[in-house]
C-alpha atoms as a PDB file:
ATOM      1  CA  UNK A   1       0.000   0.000   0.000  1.00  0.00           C
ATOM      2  CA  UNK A   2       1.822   3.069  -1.266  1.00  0.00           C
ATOM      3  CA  UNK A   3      -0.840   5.632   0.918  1.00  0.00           C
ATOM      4  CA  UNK A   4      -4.130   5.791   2.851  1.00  0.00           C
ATOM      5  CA  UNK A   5      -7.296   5.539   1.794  1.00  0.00           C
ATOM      6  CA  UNK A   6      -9.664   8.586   1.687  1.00  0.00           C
ATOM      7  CA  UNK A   7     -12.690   6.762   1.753  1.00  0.00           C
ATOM      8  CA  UNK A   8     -13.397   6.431   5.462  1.00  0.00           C
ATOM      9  CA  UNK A   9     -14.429   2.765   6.097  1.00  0.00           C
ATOM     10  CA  UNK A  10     -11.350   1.942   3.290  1.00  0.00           C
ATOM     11  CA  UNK A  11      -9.412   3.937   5.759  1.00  0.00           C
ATOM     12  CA  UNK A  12     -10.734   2.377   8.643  1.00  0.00           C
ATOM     13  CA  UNK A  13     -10.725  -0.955   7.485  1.00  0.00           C
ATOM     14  CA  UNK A  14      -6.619  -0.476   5.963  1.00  0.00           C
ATOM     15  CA  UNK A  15      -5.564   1.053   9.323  1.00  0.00           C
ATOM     16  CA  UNK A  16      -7.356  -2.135  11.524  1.00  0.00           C
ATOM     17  CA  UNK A  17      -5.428  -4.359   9.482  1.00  0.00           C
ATOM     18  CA  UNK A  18      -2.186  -3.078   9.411  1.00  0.00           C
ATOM     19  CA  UNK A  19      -2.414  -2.717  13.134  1.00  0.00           C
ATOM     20  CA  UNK A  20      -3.526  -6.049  13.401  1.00  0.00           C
ATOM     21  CA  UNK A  21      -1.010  -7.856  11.425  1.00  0.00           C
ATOM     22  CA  UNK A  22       1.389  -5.981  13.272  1.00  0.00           C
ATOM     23  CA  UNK A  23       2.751  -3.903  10.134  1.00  0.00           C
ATOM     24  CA  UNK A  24       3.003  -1.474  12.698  1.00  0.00           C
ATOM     25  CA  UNK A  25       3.409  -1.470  16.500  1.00  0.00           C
ATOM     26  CA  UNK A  26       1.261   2.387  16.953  1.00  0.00           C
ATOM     27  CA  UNK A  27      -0.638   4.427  15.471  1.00  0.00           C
ATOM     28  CA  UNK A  28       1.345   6.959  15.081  1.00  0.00           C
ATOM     29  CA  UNK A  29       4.342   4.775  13.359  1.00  0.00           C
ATOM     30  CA  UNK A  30       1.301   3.579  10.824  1.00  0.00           C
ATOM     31  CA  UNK A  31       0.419   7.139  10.185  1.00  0.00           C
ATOM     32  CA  UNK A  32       3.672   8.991  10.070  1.00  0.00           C
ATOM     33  CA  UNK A  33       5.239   5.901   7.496  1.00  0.00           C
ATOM     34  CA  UNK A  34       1.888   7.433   5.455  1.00  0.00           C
ATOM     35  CA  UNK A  35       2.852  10.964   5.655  1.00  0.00           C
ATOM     36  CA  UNK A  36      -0.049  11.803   7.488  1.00  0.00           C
ATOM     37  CA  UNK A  37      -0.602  13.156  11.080  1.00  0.00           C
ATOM     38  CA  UNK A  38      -2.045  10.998  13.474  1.00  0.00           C
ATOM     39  CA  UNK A  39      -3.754  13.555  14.999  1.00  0.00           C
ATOM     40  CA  UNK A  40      -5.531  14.503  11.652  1.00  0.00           C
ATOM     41  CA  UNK A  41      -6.282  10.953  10.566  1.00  0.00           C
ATOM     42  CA  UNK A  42      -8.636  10.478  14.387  1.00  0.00           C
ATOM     43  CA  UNK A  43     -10.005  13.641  13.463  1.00  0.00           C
ATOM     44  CA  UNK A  44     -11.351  12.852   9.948  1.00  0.00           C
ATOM     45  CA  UNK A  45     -12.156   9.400  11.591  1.00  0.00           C
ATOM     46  CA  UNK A  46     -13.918  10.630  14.594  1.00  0.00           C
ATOM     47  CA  UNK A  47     -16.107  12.820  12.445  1.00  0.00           C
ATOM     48  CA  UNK A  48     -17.299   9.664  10.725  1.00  0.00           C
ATOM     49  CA  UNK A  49     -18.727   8.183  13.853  1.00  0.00           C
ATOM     50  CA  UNK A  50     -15.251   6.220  15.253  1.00  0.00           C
ATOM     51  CA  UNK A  51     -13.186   6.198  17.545  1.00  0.00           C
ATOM     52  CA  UNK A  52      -9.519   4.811  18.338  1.00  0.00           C
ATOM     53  CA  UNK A  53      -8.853   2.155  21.200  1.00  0.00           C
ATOM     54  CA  UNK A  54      -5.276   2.512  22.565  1.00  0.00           C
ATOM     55  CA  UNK A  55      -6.380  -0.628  24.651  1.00  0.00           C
ATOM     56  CA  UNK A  56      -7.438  -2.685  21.211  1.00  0.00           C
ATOM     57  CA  UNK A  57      -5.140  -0.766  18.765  1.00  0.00           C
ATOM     58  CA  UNK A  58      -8.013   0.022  16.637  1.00  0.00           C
ATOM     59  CA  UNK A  59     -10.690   2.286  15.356  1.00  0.00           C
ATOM     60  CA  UNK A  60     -14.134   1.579  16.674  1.00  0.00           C
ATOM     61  CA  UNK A  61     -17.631   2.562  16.215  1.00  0.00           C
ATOM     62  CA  UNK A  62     -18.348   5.338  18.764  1.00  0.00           C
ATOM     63  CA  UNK A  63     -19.991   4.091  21.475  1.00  0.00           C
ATOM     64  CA  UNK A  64     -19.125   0.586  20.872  1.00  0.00           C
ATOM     65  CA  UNK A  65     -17.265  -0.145  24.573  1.00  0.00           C
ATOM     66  CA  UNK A  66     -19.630   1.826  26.326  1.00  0.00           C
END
């Protein structure tokens, strides 16, 4: 994958993976190896209704531990 997605549930769905599969040990390596800000990318996220889990290493549906 040469960059991330735009596409919100792409994004979400690229990010969960490479997280998963341990690509990546944060967050913030995932993001900066993108070019992108981590900040910016829970931003855009978190305006589409998720949330990131330090605890899980992953973007969630807001709401979805409470």
């Amino acid at each position: 994958m040469d960059y991330l997605p735009t596409d919100p549930a792409i994004l979400v769905s690229s990010i969960n993976m490479l997280l998963r599969d341990e690509e990546f040990d944060t967050l913030e390596s995932l993001c900066f190896a993108f070019g992108r800000e981590p900040q910016e990318v829970c931003e855009q996220l978190r305006a589409e209704g998720f949330v990131y889990s330090e605890e899980q290493r992953q973007f969630r549906p807001a709401g979805f531990d409470e």
